[in-house]
PDB file of N, CA and C in Angstrom:
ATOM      1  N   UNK A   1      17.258   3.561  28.204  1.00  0.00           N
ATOM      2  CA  UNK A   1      17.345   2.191  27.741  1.00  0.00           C
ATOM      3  C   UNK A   1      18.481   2.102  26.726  1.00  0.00           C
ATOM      4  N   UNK A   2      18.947   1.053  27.294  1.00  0.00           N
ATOM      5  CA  UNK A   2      20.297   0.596  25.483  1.00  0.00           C
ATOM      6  C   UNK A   2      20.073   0.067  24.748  1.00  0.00           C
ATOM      7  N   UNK A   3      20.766  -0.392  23.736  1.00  0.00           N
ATOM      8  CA  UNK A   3      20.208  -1.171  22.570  1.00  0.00           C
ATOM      9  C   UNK A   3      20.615  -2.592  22.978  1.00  0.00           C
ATOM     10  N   UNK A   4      21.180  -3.093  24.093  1.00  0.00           N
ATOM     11  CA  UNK A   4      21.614  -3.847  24.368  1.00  0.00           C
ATOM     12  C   UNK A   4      20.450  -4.864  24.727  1.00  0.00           C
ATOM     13  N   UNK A   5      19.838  -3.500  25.751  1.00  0.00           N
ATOM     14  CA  UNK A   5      18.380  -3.882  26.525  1.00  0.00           C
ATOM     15  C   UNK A   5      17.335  -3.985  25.719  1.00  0.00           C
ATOM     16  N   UNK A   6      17.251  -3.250  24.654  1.00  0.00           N
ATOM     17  CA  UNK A   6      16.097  -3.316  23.602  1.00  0.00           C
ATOM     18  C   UNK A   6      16.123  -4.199  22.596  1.00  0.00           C
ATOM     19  N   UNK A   7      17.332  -4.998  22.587  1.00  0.00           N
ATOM     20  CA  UNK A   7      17.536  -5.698  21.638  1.00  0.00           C
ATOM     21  C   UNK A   7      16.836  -7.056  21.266  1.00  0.00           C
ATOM     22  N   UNK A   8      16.726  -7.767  22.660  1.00  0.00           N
ATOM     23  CA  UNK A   8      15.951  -8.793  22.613  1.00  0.00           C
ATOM     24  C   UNK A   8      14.130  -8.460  22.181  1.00  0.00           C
ATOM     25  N   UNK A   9      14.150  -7.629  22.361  1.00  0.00           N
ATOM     26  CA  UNK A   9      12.441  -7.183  22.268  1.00  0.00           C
ATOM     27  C   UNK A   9      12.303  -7.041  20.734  1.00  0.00           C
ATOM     28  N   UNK A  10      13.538  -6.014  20.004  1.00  0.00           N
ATOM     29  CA  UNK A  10      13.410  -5.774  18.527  1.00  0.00           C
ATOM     30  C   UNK A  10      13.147  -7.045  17.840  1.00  0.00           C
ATOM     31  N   UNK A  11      13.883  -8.202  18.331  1.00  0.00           N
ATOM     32  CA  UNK A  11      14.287  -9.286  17.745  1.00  0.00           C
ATOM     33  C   UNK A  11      13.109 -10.074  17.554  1.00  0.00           C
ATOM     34  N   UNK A  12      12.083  -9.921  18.739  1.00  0.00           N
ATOM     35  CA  UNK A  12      10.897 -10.844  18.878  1.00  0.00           C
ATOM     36  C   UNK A  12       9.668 -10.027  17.862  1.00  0.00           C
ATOM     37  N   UNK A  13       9.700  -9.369  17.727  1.00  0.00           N
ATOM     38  CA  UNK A  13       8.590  -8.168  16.761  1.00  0.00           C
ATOM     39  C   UNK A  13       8.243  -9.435  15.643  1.00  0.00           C
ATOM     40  N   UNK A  14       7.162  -9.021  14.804  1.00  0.00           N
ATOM     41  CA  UNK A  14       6.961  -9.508  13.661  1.00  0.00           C
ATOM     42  C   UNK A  14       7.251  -8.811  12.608  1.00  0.00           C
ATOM     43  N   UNK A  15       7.998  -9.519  11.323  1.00  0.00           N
ATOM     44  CA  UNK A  15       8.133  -9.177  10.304  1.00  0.00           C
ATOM     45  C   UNK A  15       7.477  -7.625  10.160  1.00  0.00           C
ATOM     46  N   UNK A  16       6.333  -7.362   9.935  1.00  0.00           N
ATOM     47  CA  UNK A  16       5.588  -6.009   9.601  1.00  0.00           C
ATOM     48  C   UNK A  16       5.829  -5.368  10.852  1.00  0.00           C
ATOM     49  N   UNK A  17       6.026  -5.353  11.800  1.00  0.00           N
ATOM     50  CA  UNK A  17       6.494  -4.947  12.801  1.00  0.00           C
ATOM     51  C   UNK A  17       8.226  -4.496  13.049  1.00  0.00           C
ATOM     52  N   UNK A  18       8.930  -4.667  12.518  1.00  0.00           N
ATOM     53  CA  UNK A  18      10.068  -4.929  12.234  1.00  0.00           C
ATOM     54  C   UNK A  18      10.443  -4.248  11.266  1.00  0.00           C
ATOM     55  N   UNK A  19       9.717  -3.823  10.333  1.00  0.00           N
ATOM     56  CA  UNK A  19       9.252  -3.217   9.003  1.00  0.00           C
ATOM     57  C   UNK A  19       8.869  -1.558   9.481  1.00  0.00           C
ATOM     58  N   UNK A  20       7.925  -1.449  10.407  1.00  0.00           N
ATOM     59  CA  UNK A  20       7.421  -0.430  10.917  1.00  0.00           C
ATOM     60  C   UNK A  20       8.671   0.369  11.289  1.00  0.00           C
ATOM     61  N   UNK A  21       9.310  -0.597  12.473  1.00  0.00           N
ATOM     62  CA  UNK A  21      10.794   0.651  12.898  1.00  0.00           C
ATOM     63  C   UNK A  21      11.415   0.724  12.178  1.00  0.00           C
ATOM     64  N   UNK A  22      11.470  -0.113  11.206  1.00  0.00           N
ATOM     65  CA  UNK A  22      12.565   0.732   9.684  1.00  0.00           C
ATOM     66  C   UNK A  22      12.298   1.698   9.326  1.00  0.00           C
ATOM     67  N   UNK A  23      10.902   1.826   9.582  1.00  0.00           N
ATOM     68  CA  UNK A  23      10.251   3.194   8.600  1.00  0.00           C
ATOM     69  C   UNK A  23      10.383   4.618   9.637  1.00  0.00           C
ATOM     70  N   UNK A  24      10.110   4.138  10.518  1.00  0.00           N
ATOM     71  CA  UNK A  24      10.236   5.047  11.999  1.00  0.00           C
ATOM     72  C   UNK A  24      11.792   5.957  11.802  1.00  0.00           C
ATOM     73  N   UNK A  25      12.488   4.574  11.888  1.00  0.00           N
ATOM     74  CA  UNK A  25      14.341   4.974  11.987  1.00  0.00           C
ATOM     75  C   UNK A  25      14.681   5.983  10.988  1.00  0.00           C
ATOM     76  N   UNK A  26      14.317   5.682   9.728  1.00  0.00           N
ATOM     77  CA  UNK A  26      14.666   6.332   8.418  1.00  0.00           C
ATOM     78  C   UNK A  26      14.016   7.482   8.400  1.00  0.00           C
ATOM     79  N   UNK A  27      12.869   8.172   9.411  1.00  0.00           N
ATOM     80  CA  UNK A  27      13.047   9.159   9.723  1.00  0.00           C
ATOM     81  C   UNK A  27      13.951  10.100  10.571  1.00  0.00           C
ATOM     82  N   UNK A  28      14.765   9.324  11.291  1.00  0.00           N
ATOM     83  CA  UNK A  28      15.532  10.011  12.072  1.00  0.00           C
ATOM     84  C   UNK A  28      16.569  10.348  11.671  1.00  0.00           C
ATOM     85  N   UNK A  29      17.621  10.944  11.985  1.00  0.00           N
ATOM     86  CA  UNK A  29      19.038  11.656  11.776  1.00  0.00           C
ATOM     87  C   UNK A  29      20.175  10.257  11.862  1.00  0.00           C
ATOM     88  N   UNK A  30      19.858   9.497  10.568  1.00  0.00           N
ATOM     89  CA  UNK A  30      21.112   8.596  10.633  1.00  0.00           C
ATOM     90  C   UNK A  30      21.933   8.610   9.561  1.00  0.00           C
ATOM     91  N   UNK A  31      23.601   9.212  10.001  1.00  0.00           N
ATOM     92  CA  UNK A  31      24.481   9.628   8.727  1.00  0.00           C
ATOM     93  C   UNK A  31      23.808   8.902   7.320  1.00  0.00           C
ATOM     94  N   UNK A  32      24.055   9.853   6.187  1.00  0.00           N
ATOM     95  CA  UNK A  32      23.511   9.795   4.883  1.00  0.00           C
ATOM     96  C   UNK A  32      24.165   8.476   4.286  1.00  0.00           C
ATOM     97  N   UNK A  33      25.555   8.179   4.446  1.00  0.00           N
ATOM     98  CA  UNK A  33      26.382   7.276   3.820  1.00  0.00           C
ATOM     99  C   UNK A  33      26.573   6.116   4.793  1.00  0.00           C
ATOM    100  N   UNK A  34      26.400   6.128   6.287  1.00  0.00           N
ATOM    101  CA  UNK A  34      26.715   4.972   6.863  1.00  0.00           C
ATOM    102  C   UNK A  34      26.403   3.803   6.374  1.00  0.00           C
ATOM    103  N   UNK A  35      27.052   2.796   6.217  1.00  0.00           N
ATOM    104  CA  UNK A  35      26.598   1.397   6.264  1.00  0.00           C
ATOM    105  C   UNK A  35      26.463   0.981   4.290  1.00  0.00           C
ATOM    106  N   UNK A  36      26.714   2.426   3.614  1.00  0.00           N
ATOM    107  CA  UNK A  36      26.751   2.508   2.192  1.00  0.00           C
ATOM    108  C   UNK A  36      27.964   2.490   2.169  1.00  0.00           C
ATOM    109  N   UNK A  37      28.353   1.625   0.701  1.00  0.00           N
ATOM    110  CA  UNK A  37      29.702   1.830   0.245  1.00  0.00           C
ATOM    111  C   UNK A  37      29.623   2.057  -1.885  1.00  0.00           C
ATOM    112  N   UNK A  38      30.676   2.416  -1.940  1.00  0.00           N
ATOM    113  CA  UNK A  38      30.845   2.591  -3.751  1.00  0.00           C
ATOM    114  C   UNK A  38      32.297   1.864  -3.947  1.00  0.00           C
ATOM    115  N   UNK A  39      32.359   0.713  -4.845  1.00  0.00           N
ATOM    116  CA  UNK A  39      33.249   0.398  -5.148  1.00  0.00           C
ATOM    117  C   UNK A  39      33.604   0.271  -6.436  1.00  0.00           C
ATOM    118  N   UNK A  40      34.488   0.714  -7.636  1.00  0.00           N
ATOM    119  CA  UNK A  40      34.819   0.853  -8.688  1.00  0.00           C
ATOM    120  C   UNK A  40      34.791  -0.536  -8.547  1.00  0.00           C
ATOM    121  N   UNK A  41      33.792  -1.203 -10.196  1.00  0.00           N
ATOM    122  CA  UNK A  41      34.035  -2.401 -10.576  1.00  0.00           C
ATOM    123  C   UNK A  41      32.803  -3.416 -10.029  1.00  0.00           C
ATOM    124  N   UNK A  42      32.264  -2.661  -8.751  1.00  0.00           N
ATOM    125  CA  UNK A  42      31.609  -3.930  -7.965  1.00  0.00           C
ATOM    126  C   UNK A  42      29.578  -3.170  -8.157  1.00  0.00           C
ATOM    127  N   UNK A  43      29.200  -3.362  -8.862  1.00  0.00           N
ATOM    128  CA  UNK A  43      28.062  -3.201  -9.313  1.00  0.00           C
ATOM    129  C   UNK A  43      27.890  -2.030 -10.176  1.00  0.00           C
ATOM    130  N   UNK A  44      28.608  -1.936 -10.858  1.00  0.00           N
ATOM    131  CA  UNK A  44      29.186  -0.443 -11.551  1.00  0.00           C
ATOM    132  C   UNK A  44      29.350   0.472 -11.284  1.00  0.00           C
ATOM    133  N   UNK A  45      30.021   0.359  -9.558  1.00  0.00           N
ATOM    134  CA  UNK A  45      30.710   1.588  -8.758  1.00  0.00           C
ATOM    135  C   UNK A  45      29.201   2.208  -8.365  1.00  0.00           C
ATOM    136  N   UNK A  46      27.904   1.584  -8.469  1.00  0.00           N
ATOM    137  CA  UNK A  46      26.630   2.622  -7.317  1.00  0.00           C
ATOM    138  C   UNK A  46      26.790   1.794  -6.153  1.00  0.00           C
ATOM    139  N   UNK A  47      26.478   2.744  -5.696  1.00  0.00           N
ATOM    140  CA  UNK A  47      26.090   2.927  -3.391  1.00  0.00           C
ATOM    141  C   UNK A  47      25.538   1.276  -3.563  1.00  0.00           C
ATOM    142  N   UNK A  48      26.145   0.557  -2.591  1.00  0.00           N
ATOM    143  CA  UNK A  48      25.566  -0.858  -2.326  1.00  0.00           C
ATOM    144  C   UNK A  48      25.517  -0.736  -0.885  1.00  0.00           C
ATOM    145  N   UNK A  49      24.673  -1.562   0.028  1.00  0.00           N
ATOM    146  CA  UNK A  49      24.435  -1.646   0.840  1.00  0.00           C
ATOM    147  C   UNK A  49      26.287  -2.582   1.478  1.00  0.00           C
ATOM    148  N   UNK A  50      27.312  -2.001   2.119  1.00  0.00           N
ATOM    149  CA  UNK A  50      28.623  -2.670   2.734  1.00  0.00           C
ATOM    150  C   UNK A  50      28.674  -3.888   2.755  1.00  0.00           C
ATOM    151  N   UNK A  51      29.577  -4.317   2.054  1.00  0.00           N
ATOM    152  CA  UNK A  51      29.979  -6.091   2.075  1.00  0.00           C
ATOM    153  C   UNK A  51      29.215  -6.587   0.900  1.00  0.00           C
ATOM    154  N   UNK A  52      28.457  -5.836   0.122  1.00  0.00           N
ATOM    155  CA  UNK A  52      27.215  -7.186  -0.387  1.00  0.00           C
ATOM    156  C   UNK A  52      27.230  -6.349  -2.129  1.00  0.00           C
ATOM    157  N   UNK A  53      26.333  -6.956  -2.883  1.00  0.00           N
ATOM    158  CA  UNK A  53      25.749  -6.092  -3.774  1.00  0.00           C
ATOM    159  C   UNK A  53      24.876  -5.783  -4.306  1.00  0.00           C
ATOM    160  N   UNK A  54      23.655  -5.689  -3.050  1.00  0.00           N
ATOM    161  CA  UNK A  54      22.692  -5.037  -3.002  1.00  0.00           C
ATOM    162  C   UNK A  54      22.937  -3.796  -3.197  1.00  0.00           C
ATOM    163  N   UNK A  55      22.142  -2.965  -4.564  1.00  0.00           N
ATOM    164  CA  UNK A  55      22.269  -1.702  -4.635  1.00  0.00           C
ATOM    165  C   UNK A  55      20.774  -0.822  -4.177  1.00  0.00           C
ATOM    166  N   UNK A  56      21.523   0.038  -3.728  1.00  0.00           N
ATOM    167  CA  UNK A  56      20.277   1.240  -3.110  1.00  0.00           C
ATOM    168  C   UNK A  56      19.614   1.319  -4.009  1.00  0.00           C
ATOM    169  N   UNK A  57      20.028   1.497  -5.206  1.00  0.00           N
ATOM    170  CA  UNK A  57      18.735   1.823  -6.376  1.00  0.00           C
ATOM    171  C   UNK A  57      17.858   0.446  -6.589  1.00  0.00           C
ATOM    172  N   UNK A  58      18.467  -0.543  -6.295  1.00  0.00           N
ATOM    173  CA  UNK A  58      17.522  -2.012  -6.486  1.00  0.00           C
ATOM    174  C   UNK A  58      16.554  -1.630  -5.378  1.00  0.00           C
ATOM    175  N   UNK A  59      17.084  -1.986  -3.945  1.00  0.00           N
ATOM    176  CA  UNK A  59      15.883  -1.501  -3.043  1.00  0.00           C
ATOM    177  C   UNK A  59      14.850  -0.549  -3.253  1.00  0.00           C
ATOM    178  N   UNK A  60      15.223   0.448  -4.168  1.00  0.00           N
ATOM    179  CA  UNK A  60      14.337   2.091  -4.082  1.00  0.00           C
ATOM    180  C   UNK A  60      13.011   1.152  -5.142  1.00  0.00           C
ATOM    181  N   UNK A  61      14.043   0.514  -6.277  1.00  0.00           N
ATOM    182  CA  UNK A  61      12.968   0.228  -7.588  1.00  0.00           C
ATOM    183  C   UNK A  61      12.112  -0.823  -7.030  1.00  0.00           C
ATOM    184  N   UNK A  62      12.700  -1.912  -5.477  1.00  0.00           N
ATOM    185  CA  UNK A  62      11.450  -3.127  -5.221  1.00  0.00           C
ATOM    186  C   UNK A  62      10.852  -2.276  -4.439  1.00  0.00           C
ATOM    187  N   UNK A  63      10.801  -1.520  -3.637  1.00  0.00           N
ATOM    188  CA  UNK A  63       9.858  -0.787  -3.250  1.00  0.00           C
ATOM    189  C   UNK A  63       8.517   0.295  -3.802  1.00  0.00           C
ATOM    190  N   UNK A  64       9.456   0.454  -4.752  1.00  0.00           N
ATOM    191  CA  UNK A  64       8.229   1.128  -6.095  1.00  0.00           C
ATOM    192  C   UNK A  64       7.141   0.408  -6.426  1.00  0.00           C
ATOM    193  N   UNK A  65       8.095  -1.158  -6.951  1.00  0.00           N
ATOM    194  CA  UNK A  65       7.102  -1.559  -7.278  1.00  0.00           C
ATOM    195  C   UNK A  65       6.189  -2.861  -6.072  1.00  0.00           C
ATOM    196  N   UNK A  66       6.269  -2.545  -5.591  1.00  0.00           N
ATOM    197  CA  UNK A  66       5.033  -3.109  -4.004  1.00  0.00           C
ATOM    198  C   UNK A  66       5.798  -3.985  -3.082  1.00  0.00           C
ATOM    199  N   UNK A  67       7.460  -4.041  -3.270  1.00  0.00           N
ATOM    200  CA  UNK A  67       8.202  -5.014  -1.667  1.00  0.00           C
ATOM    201  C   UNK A  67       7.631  -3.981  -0.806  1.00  0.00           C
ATOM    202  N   UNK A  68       7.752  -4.698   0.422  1.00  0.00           N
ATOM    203  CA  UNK A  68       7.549  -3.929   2.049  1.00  0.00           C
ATOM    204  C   UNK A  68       9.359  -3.914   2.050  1.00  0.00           C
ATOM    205  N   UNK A  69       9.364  -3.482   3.398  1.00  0.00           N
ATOM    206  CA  UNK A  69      10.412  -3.641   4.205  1.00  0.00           C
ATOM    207  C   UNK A  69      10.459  -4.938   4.650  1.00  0.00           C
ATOM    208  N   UNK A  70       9.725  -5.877   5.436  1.00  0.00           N
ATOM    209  CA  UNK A  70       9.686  -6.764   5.161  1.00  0.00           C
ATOM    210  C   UNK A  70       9.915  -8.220   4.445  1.00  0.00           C
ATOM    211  N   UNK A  71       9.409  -7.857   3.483  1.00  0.00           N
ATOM    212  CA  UNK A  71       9.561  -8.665   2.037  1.00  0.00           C
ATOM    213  C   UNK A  71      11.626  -8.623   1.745  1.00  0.00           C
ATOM    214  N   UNK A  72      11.457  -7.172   1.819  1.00  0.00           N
ATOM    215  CA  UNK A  72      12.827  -6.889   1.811  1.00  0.00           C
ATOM    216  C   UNK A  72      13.831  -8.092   2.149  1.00  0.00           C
ATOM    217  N   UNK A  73      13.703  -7.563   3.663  1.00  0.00           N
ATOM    218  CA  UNK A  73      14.228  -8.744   4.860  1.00  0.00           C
ATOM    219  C   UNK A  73      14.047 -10.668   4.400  1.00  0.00           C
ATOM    220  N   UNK A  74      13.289 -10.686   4.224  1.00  0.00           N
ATOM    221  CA  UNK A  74      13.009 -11.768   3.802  1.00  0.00           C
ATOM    222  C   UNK A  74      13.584 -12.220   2.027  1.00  0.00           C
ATOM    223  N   UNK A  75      14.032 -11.280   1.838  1.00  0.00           N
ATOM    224  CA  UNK A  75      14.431 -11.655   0.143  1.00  0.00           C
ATOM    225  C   UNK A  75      15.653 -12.202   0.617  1.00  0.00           C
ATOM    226  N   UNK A  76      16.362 -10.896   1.007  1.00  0.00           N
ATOM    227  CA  UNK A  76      17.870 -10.883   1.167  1.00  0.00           C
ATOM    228  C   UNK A  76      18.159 -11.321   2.602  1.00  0.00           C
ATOM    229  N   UNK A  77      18.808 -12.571   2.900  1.00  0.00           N
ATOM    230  CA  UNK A  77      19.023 -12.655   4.398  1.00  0.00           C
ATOM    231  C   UNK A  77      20.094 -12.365   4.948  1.00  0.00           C
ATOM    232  N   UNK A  78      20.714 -11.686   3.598  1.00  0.00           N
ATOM    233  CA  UNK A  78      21.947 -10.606   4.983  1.00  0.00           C
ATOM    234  C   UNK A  78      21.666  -9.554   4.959  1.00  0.00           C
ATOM    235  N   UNK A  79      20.265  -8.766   4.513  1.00  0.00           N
ATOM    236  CA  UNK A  79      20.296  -7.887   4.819  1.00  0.00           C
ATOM    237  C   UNK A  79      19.199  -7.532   6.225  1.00  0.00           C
ATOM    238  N   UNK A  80      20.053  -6.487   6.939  1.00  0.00           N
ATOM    239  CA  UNK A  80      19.195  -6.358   8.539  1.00  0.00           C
ATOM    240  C   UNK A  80      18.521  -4.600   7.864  1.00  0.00           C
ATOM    241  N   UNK A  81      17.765  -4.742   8.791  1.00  0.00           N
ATOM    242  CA  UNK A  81      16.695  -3.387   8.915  1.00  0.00           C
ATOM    243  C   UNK A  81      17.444  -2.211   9.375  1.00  0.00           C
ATOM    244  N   UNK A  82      18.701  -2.150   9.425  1.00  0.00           N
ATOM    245  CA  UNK A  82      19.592  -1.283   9.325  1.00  0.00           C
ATOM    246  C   UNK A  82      19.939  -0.926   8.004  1.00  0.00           C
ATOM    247  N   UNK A  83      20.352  -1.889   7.336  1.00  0.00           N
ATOM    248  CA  UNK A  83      20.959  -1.464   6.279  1.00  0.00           C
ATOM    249  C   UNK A  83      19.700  -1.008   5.234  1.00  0.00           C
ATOM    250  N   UNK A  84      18.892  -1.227   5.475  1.00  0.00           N
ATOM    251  CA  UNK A  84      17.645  -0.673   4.720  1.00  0.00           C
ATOM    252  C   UNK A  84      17.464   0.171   5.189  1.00  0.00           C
ATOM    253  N   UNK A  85      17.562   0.643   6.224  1.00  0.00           N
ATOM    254  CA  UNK A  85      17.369   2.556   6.821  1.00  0.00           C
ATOM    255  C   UNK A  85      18.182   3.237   6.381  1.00  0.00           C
ATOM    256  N   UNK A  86      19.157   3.007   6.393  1.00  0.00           N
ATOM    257  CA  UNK A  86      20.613   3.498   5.277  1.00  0.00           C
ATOM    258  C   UNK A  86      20.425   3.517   4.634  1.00  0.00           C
ATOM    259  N   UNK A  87      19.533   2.379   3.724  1.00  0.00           N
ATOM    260  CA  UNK A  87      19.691   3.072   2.490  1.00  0.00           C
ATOM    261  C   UNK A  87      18.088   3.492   2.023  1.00  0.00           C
ATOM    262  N   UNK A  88      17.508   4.340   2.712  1.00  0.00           N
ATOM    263  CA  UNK A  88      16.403   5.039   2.653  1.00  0.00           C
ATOM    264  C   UNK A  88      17.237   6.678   2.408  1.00  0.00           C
ATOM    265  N   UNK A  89      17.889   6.668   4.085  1.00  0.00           N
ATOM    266  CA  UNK A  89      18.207   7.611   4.178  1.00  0.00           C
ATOM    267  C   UNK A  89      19.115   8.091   2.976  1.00  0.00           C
ATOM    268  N   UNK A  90      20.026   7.295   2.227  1.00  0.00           N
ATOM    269  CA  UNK A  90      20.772   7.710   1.137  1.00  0.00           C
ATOM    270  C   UNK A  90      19.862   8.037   0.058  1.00  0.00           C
ATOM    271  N   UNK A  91      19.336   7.123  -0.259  1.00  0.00           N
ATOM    272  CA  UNK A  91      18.404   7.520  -1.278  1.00  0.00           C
ATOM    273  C   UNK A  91      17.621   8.670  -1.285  1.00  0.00           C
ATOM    274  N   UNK A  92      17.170   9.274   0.041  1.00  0.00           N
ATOM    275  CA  UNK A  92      16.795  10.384   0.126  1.00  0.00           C
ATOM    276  C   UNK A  92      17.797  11.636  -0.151  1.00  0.00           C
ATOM    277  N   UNK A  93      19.014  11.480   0.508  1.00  0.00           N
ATOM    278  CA  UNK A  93      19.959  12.666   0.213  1.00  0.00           C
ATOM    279  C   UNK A  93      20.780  12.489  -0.828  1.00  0.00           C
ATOM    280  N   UNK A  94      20.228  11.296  -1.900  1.00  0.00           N
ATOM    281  CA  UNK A  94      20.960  11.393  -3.446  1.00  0.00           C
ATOM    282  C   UNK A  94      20.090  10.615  -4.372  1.00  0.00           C
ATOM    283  N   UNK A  95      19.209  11.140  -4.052  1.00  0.00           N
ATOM    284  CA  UNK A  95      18.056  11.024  -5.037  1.00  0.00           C
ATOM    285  C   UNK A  95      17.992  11.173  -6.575  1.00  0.00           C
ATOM    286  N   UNK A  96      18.918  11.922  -6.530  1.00  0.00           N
ATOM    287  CA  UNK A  96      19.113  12.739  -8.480  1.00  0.00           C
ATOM    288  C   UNK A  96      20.179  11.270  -8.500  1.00  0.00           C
ATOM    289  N   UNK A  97      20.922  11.098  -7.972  1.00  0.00           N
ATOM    290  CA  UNK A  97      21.819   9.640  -8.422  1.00  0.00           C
ATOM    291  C   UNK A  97      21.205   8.264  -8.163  1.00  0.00           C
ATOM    292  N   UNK A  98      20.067   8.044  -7.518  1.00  0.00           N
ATOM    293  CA  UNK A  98      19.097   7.037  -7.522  1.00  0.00           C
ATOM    294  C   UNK A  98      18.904   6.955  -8.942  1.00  0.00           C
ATOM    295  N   UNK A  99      17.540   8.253  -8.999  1.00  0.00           N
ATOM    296  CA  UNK A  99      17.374   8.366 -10.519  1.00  0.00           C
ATOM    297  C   UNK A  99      17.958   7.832 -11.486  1.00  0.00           C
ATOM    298  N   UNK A 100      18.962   8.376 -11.254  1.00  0.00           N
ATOM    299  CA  UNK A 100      19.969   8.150 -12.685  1.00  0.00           C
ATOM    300  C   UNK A 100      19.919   6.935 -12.685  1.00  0.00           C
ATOM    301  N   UNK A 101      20.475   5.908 -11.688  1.00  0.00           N
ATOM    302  CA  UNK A 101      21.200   4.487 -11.937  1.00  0.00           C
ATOM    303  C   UNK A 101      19.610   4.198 -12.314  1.00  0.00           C
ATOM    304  N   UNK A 102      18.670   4.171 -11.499  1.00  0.00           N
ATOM    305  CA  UNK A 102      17.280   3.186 -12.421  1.00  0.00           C
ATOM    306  C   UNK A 102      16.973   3.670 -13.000  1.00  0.00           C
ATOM    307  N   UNK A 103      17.178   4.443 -13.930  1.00  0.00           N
ATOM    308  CA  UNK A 103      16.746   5.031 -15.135  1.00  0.00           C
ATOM    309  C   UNK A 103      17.713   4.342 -16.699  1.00  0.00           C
ATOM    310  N   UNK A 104      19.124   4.477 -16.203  1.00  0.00           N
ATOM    311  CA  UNK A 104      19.846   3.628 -16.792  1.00  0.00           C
ATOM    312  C   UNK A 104      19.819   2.399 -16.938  1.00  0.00           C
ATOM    313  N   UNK A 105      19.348   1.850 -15.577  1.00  0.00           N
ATOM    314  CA  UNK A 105      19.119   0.749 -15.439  1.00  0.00           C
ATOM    315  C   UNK A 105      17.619  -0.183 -16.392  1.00  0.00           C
ATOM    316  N   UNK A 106      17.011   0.870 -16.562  1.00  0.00           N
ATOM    317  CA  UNK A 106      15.860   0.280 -17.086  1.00  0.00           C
ATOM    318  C   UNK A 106      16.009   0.669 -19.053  1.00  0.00           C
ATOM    319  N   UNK A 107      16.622   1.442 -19.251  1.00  0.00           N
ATOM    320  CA  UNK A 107      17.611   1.826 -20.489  1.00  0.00           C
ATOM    321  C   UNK A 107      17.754   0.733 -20.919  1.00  0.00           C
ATOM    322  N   UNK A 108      18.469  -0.012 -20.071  1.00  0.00           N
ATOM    323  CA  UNK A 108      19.415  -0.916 -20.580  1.00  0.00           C
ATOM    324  C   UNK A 108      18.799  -2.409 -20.660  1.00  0.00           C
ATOM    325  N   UNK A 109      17.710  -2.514 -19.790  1.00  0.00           N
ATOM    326  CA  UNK A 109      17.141  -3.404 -19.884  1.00  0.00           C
ATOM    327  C   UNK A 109      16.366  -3.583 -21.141  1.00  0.00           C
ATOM    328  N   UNK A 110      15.630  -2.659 -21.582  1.00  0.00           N
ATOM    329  CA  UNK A 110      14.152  -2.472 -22.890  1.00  0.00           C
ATOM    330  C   UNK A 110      15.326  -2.400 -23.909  1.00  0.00           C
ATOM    331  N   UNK A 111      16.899  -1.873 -23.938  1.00  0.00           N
ATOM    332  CA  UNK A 111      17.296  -1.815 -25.183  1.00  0.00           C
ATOM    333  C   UNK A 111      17.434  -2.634 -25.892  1.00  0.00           C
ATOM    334  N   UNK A 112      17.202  -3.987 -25.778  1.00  0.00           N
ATOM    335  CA  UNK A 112      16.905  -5.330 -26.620  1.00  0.00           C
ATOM    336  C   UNK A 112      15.827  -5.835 -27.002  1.00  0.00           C
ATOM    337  N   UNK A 113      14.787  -5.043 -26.707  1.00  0.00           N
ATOM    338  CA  UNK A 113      13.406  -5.231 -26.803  1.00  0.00           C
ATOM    339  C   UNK A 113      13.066  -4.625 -28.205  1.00  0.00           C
TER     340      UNK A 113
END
């Protein structure tokens, strides 16, 4: 089957359904960086999901705290269930630099508190 052929079927799924093969995919072998980019200047140079500035570490921290995949999808409407497998998969193979940025990130938030 192609994705050509499977495509219409992915499309009809429900939300949590839709959600499910994200979770499925992001187990599989999909390059660590695809579909990630770093740009000096453009969210303080961390991994954003290409074109946008959604950062991987934002996704990692709404998922911590109780988004689905789903929810995800539905926050951001350019983002597709691709680019959230990407950035699973990144987050998994740079995890110590996840860390860091929401850790900083939350630094920086309480330091006015």
């Amino acid at each position: 089957m192609t994705l050509k052929e499977l495509e219409p079927q992915l499309l009809a799924l429900s939300d949590d359904e839709k959600a499910q093969v994200v979770q499925l995919l992001s187990q599989g072998k999909i390059t660590a960086w695809r579909g990630i980019e770093k740009t000096p200047g453009v969210c303080g140079g961390s991994a954003c999901i290409a074109g946008t500035r959604i950062t991987v570490w934002g996704l990692v921290e709404a998922r911590r705290i109780g988004y689905s995949e789903a929810d995800l999808l539905t926050s951001y409407l350019s983002l597709s269930a691709t680019d959230i497998a990407n950035a699973w998969v990144y987050a998994e193979a740079f995890s110590d630099e996840i860390e860091t940025e929401i850790r900083e990130n939350d630094e920086v938030m309480y330091e006015d508190l």
